[in-house]
N, C-alpha and C. Protein backbone atom coordinates (compact mmCIF):
# COMPACT_ATOMS: atom_id res chain seq x y z
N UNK A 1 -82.67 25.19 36.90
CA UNK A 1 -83.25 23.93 36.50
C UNK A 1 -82.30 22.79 36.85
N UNK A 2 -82.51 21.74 37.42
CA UNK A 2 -82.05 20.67 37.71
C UNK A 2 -82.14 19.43 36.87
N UNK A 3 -81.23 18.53 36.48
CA UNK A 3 -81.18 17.30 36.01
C UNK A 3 -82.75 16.70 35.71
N UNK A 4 -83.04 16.43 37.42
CA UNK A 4 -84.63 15.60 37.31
C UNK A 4 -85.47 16.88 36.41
N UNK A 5 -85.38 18.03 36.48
CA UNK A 5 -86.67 19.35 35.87
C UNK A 5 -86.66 19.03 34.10
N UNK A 6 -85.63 18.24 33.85
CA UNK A 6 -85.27 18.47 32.22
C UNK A 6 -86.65 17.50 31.55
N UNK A 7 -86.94 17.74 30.26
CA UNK A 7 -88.08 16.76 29.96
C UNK A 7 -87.64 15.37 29.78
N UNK A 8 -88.58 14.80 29.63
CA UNK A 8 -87.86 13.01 29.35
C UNK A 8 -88.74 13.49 27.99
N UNK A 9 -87.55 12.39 27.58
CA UNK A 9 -88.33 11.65 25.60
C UNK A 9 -87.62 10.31 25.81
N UNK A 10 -88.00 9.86 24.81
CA UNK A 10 -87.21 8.35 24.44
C UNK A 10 -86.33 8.49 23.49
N UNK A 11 -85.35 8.08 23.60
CA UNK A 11 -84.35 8.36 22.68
C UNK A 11 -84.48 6.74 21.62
N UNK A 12 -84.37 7.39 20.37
CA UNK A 12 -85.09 6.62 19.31
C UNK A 12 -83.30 5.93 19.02
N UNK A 13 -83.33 4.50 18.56
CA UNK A 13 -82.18 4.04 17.82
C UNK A 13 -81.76 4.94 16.56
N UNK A 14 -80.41 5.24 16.01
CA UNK A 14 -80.22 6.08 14.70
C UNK A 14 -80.74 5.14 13.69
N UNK A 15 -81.31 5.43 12.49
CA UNK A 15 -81.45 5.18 11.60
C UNK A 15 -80.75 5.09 10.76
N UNK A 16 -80.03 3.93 9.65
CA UNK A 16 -79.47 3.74 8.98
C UNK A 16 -80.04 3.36 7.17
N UNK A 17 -78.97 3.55 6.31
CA UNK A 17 -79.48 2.88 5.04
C UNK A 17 -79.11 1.51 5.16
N UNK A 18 -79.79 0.18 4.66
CA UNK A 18 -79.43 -1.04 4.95
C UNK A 18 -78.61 -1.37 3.28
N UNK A 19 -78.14 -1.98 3.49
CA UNK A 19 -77.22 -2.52 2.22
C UNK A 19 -78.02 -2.64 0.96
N UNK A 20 -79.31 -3.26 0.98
CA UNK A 20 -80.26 -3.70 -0.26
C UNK A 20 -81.44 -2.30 -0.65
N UNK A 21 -80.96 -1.52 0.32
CA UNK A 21 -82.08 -0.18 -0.13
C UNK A 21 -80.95 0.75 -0.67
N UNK A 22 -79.37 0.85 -0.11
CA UNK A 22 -78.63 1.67 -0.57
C UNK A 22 -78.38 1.18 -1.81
N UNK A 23 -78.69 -0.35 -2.39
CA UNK A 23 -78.10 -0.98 -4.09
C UNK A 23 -79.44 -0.46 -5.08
N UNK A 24 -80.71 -0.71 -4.08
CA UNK A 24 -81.52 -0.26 -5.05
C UNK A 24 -81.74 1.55 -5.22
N UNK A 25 -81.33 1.98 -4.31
CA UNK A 25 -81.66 3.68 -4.78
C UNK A 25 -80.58 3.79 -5.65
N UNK A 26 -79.03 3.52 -5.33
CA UNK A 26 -78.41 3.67 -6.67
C UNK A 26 -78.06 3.41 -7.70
N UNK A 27 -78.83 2.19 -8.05
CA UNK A 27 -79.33 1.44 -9.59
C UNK A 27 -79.93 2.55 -10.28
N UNK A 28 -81.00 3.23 -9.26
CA UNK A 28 -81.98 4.29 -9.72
C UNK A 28 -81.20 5.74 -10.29
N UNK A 29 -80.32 5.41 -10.45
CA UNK A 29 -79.51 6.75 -10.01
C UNK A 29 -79.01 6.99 -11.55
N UNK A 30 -78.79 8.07 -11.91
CA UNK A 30 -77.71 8.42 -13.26
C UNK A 30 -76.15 8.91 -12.47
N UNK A 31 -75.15 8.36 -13.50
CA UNK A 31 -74.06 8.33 -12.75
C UNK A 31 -73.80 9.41 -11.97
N UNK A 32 -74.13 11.17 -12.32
CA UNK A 32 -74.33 12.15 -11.45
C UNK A 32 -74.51 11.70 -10.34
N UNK A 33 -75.62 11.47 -10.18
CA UNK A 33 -76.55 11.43 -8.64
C UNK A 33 -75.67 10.49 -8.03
N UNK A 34 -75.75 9.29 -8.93
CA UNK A 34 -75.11 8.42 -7.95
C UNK A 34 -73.69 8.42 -7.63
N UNK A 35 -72.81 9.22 -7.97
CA UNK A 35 -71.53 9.95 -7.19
C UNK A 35 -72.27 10.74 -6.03
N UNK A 36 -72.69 11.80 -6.31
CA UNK A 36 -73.08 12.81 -5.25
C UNK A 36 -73.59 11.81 -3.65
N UNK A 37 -74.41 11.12 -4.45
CA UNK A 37 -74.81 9.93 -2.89
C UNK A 37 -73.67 9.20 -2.31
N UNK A 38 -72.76 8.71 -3.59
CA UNK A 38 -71.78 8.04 -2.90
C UNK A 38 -70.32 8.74 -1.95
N UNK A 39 -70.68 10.05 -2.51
CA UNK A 39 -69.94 10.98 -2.04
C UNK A 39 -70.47 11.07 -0.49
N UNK A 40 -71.69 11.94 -0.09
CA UNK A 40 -72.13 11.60 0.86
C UNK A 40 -71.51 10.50 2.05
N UNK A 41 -72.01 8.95 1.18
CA UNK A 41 -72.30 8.19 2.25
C UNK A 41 -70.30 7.93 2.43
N UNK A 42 -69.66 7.97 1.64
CA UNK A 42 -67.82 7.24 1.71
C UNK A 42 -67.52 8.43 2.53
N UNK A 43 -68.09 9.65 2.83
CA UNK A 43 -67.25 10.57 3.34
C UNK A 43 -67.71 11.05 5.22
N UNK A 44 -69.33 10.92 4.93
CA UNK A 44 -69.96 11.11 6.09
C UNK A 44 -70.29 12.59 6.34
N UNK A 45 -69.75 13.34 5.08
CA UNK A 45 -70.19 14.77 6.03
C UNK A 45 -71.22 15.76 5.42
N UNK A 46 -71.58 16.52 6.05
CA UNK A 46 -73.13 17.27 6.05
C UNK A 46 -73.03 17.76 4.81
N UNK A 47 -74.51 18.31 4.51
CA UNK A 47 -74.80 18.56 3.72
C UNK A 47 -73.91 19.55 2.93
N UNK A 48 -74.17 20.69 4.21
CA UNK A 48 -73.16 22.18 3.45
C UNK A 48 -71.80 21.49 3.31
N UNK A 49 -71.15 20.85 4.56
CA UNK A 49 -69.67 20.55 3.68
C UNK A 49 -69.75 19.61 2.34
N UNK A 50 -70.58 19.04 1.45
CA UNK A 50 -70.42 18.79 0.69
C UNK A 50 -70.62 19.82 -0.71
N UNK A 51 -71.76 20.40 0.09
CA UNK A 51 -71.99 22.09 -1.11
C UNK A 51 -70.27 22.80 -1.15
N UNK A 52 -69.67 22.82 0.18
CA UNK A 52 -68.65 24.03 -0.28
C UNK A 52 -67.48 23.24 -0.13
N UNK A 53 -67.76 21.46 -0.93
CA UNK A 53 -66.12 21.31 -1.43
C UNK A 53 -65.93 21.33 -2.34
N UNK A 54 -64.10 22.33 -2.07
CA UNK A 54 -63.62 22.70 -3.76
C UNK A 54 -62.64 21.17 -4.02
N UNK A 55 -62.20 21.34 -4.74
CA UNK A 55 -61.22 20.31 -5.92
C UNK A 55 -59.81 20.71 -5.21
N UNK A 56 -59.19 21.69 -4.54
CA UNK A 56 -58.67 22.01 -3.57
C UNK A 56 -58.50 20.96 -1.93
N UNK A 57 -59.56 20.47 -1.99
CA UNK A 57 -60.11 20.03 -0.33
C UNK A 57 -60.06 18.55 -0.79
N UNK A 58 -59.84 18.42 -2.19
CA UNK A 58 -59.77 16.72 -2.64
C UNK A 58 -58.19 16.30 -2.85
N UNK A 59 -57.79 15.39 -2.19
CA UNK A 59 -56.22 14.98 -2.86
C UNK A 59 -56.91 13.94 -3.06
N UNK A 60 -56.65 13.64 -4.51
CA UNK A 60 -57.03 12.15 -5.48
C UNK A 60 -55.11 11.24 -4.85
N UNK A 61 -54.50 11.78 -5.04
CA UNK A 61 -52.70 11.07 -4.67
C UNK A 61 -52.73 10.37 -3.27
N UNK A 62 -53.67 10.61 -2.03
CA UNK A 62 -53.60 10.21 -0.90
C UNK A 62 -54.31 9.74 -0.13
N UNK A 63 -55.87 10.00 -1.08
CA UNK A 63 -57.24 9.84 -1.03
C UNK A 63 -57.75 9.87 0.01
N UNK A 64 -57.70 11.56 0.16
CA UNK A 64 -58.48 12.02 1.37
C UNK A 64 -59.17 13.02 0.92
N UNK A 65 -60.10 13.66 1.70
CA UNK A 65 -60.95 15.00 1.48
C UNK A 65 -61.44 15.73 2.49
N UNK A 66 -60.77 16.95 2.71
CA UNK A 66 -60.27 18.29 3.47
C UNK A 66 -62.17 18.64 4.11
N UNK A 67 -62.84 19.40 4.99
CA UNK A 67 -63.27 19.89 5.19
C UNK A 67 -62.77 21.35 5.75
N UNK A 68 -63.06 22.39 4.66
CA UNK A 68 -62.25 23.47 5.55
C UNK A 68 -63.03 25.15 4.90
N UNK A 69 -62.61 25.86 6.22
CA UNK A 69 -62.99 27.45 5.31
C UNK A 69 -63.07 27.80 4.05
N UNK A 70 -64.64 28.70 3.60
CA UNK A 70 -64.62 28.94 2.69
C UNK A 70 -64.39 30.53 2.81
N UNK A 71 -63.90 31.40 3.02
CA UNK A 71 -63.61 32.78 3.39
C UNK A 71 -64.52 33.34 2.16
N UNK A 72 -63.87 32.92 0.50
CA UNK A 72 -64.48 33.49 -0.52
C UNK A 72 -65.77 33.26 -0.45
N UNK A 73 -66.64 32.26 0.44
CA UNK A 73 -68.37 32.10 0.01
C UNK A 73 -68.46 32.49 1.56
N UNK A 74 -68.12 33.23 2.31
CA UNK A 74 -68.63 33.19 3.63
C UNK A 74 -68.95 31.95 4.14
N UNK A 75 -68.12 30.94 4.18
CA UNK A 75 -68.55 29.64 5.11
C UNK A 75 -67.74 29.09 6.04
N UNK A 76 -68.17 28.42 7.33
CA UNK A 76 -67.23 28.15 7.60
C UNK A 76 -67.80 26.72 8.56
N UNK A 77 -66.91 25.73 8.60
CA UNK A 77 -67.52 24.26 8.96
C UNK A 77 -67.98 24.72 10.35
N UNK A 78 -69.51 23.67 10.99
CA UNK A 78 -69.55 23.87 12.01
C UNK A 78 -68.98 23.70 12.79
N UNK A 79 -69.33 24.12 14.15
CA UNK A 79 -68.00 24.72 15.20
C UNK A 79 -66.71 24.95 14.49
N UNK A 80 -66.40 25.77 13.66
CA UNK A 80 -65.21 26.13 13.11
C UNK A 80 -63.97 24.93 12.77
N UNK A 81 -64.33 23.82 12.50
CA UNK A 81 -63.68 22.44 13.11
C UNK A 81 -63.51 22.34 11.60
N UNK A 82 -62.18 22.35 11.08
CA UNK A 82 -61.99 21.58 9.71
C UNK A 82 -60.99 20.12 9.98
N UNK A 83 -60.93 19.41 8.98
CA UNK A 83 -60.76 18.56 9.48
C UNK A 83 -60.51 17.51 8.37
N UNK A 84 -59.63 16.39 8.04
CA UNK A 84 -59.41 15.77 6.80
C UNK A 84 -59.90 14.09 6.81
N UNK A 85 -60.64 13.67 5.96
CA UNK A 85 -61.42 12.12 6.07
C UNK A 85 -60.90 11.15 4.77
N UNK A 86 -60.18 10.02 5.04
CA UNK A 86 -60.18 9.14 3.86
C UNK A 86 -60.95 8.96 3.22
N UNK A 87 -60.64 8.49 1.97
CA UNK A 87 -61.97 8.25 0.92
C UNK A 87 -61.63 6.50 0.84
N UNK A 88 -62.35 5.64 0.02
CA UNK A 88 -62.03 4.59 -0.18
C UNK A 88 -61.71 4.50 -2.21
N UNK A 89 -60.84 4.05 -2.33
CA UNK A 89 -60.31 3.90 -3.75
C UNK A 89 -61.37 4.19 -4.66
N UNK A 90 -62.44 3.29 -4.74
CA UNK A 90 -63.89 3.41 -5.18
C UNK A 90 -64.07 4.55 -5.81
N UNK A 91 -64.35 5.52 -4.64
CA UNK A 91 -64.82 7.16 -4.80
C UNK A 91 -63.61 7.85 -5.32
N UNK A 92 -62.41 7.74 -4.76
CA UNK A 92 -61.15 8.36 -5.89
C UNK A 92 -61.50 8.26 -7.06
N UNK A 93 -61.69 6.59 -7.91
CA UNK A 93 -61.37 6.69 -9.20
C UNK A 93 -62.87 7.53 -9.50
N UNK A 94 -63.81 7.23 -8.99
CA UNK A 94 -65.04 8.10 -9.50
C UNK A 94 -65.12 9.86 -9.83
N UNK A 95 -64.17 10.05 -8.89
CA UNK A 95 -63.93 11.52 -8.41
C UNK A 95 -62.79 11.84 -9.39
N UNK A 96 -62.08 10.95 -9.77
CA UNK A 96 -60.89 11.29 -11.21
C UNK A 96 -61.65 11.20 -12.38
N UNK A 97 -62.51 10.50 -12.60
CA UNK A 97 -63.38 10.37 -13.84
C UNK A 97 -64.54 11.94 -14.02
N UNK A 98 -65.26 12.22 -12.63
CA UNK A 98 -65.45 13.67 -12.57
C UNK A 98 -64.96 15.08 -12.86
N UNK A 99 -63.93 14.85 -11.93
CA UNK A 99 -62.51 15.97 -12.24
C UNK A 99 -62.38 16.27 -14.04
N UNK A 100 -61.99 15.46 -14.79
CA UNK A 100 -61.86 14.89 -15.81
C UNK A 100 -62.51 15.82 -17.24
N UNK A 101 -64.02 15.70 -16.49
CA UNK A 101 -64.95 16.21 -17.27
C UNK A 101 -65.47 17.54 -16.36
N UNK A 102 -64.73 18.07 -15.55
CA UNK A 102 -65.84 18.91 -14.81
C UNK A 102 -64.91 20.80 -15.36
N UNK A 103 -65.85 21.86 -14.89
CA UNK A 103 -65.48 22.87 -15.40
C UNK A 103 -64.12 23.41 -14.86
N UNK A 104 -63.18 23.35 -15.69
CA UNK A 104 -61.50 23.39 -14.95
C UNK A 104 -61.85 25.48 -14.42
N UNK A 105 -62.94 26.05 -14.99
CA UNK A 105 -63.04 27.69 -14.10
C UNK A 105 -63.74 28.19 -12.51
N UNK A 106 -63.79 26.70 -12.37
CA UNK A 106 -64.97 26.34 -11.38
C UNK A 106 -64.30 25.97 -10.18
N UNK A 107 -63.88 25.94 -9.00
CA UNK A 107 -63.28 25.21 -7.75
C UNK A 107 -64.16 24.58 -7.18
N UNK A 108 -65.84 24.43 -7.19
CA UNK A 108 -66.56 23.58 -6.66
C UNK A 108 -66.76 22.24 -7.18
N UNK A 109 -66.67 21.25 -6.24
CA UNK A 109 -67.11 19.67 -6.97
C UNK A 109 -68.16 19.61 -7.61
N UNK A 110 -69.20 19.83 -6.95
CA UNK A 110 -70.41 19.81 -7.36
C UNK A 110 -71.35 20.91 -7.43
N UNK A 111 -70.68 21.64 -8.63
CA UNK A 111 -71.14 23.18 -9.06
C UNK A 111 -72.64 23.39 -9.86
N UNK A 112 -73.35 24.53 -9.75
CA UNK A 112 -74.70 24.32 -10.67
C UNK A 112 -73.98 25.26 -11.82
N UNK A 113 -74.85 25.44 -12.26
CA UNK A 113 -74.74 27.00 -13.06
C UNK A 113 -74.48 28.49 -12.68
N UNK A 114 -73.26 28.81 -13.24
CA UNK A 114 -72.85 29.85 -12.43
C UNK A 114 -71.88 29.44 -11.29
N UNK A 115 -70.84 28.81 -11.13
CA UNK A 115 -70.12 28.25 -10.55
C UNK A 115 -71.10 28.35 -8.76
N UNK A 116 -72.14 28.14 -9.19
CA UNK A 116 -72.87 28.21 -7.25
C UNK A 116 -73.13 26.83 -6.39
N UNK A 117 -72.88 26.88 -5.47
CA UNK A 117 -73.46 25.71 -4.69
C UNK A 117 -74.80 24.99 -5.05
N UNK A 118 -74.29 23.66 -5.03
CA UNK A 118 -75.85 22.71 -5.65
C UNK A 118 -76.92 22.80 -4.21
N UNK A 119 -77.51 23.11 -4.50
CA UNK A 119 -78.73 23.36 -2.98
C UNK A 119 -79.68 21.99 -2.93
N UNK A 120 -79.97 21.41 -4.00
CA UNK A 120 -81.62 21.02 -3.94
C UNK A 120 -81.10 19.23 -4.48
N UNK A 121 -79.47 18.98 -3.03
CA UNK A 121 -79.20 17.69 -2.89
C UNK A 121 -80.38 16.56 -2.62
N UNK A 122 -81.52 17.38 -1.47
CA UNK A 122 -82.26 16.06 -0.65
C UNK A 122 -83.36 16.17 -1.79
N UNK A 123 -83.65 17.08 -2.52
CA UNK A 123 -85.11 17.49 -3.74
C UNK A 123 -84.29 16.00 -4.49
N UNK A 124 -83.34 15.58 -5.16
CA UNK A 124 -82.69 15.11 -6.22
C UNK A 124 -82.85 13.47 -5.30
N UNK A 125 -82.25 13.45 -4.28
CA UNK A 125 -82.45 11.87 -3.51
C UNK A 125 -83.68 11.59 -3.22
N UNK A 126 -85.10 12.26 -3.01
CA UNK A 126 -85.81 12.34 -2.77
C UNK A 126 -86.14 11.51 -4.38
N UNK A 127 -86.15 12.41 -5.15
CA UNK A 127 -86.70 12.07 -6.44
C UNK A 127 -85.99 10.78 -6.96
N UNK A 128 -84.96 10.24 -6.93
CA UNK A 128 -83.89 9.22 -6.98
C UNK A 128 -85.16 7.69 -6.21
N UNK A 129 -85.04 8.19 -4.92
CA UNK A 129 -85.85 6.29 -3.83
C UNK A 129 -87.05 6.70 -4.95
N UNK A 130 -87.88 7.66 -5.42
CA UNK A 130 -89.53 7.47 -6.20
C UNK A 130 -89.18 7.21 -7.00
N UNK A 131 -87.85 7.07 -7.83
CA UNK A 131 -87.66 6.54 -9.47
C UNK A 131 -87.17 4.90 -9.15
N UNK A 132 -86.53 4.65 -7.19
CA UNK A 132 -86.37 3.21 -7.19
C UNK A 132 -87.23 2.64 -6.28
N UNK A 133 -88.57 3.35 -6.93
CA UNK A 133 -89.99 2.70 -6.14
C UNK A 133 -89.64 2.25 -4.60
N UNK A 134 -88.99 2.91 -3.68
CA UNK A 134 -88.60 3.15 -2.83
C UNK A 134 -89.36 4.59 -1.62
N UNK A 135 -89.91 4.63 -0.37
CA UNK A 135 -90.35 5.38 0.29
C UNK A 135 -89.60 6.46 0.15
N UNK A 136 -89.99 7.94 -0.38
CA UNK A 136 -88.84 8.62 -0.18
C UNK A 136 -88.89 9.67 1.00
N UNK A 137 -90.13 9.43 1.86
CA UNK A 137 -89.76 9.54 3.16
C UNK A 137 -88.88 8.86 3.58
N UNK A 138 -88.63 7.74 3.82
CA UNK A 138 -87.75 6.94 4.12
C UNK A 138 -85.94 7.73 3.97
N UNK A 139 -86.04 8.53 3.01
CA UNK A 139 -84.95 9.34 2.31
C UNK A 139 -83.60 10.53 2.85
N UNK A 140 -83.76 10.77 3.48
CA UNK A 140 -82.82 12.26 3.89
C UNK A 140 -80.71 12.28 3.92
N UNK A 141 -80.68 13.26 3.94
CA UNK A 141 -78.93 13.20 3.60
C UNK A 141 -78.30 12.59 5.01
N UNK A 142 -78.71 13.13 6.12
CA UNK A 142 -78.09 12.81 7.05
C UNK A 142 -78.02 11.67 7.43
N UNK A 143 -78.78 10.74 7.04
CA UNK A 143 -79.20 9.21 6.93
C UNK A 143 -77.78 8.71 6.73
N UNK A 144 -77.31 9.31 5.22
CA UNK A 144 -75.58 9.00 4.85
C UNK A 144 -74.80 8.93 5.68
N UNK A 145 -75.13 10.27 6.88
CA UNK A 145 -73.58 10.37 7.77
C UNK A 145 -73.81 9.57 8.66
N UNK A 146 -75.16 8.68 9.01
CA UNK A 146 -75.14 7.77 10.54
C UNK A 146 -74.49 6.52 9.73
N UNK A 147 -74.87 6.16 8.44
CA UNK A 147 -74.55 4.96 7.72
C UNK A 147 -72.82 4.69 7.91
N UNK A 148 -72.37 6.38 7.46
CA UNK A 148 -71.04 6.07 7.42
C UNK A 148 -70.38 5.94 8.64
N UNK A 149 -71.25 6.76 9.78
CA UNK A 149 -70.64 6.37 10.88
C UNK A 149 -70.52 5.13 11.60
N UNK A 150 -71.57 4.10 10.93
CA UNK A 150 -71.99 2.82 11.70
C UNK A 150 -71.43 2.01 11.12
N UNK A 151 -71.14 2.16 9.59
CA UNK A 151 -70.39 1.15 9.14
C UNK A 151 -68.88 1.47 9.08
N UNK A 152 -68.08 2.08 9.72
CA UNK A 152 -67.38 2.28 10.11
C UNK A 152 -66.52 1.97 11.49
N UNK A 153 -67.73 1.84 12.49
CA UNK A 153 -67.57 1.49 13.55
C UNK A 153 -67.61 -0.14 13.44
N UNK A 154 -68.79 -0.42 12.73
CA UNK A 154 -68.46 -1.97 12.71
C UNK A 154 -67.29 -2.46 11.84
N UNK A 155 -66.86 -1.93 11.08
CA UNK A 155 -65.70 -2.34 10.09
C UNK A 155 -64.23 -2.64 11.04
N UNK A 156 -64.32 -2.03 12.54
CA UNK A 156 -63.30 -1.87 13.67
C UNK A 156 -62.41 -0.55 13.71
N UNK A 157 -63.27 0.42 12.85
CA UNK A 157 -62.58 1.98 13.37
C UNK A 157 -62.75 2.01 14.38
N UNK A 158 -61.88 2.65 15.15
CA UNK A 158 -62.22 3.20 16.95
C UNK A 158 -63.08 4.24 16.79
N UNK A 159 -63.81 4.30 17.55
CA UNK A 159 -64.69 5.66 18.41
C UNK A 159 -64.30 6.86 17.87
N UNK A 160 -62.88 7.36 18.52
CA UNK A 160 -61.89 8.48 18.50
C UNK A 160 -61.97 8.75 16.83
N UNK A 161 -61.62 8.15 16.27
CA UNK A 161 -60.88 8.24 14.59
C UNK A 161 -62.42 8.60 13.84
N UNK A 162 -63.47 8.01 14.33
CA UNK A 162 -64.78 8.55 14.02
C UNK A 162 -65.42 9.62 14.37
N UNK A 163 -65.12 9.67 15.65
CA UNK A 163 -65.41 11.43 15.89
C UNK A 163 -64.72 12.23 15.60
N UNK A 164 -63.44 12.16 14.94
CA UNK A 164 -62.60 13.06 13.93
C UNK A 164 -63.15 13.50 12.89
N UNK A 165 -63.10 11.92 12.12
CA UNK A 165 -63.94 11.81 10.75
C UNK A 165 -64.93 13.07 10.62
N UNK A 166 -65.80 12.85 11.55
CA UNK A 166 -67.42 13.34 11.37
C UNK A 166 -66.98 14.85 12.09
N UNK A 167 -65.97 15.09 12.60
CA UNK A 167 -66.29 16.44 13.08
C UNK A 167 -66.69 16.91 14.88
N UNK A 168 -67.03 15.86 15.30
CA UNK A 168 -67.86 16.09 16.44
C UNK A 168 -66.76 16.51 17.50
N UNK A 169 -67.19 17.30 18.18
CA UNK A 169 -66.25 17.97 19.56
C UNK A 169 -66.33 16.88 20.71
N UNK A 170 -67.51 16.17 20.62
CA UNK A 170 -67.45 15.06 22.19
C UNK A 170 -67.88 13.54 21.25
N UNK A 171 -67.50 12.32 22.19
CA UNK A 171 -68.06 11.06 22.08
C UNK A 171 -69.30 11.04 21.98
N UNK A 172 -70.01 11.56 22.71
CA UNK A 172 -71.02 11.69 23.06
C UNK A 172 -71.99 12.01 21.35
N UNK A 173 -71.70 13.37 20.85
CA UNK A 173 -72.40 13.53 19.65
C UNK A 173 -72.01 12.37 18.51
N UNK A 174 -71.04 11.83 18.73
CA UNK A 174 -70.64 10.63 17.48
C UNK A 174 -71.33 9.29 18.03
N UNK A 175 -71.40 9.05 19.24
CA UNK A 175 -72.28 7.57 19.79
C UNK A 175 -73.82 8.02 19.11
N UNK A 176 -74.35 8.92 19.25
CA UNK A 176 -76.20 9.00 18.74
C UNK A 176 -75.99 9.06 17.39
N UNK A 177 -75.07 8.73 16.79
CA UNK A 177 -74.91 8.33 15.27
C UNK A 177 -74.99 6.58 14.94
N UNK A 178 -74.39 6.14 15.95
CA UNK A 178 -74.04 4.57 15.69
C UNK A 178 -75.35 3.52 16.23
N UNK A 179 -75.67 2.69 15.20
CA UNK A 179 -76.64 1.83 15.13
C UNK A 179 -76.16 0.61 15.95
N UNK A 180 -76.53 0.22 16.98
CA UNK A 180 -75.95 -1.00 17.48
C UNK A 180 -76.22 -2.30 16.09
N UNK A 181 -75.05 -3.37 16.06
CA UNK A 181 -75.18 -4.22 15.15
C UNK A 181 -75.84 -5.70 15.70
N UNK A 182 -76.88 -6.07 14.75
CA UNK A 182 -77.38 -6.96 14.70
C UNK A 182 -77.12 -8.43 14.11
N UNK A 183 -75.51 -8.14 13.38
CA UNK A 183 -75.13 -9.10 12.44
C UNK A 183 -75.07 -10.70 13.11
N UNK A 184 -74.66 -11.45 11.92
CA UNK A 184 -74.59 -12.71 12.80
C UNK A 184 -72.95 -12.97 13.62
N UNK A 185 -72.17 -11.99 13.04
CA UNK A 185 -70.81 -12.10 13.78
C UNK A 185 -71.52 -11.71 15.55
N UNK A 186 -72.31 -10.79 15.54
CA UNK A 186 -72.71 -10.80 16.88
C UNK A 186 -73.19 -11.53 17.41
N UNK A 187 -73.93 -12.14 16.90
CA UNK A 187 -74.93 -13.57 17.43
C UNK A 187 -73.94 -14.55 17.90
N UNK A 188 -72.81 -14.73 16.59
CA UNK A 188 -71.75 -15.80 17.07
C UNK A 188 -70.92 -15.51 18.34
N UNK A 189 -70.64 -14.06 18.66
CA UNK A 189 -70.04 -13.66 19.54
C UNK A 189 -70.59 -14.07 21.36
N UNK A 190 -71.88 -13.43 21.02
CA UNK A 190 -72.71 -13.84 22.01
C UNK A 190 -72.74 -15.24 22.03
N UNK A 191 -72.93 -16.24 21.64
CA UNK A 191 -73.01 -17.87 21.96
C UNK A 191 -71.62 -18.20 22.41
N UNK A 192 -70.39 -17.49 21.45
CA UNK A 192 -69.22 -17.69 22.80
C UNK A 192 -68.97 -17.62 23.92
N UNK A 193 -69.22 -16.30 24.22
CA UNK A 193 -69.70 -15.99 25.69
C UNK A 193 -70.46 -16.84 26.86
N UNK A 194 -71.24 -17.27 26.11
CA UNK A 194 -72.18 -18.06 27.27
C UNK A 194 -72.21 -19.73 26.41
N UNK A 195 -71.10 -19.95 26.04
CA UNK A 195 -71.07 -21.84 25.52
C UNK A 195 -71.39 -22.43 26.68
């Protein structure tokens, strides 16, 4: 098969949460949920790496958080790629206030009953946008990791330090994450250009 034989599609812009839908779903939120989301969106990473992080994979002292082998649950990050992501102060102190109260027999963050992985993250956000009269089609986890990747990129992370972040083996899988920006710093930028 050749280049031209491959199918065409249109490749759709990523989808992001916008600032005034991410304030209103987590108004909606009980402080639970609304860690778990904020966890999500400050960290950027998938679903399962958020099921199999332990309290281990968190340094609150340096405020970062580990993605790495779970040998004891059979897991292991995709493409075998572990890998360590800043947090922003925010989510530390939230994550010390958790710690705090959470089951000291337990090594998972966000444990159910029975020290097991929480499964039924997107069932809970789902139900979260319908309690903030919000589409909850509109809704899904991975939504978090393009957000964090885009606002990241616009904040002036490099490329490189983002495809760390997120895990990805090429540029390539971390660019179909990033939302081109529409802000007015761009607008202003552009009228420089052509004064």
């Amino acid at each position: 098969m050749k280049k031209n034989d491959w199918p065409r599609y249109t490749e759709e812009e990523p989808e992001i949460y916008e600032p005034e839908e991410l304030d209103k779903l987590l108004a909606a939120c009980d402080a639970e949920e609304r860690l778990w989301y904020e966890f999500f969106l400050m960290t950027g990473m998938r679903e399962q790496e958020v099921m199999y992080t332990y309290w281990s994979d968190v340094n609150l002292a340096h405020a970062t958080v580990r993605v790495s082998h779970k040998p004891d649950r059979a897991w292991t990050p995709k493409a075998y790629k572990e890998r360590e992501i800043p947090i922003p102060a925010k989510l530390v102190k939230s994550l010390k206030a958790w710690k705090a109260k959470a089951d000291k027999t337990c090594g998972l963050v966000f444990p159910t009953a029975g020290c097991k992985p929480k499964l039924d993250f997107l069932d809970c956000l789902k139900t979260c946008a319908e309690r903030a009269e919000l589409g909850k089609e509109d809704f899904w986890l991975h939504k978090f990791r393009a957000t964090f990747a885009t606002r990241c990129l616009w904040a002036g992370v490099d490329l490189r330090t983002v495809q760390q972040w997120l895990g990805h083996s090429d540029m390539e899988s971390t660019m179909r994450y990033l939302k081109p920006s529409r802000s007015q710093q761009v607008r202003n930028k552009v009228n420089e250009i052509f004064a």
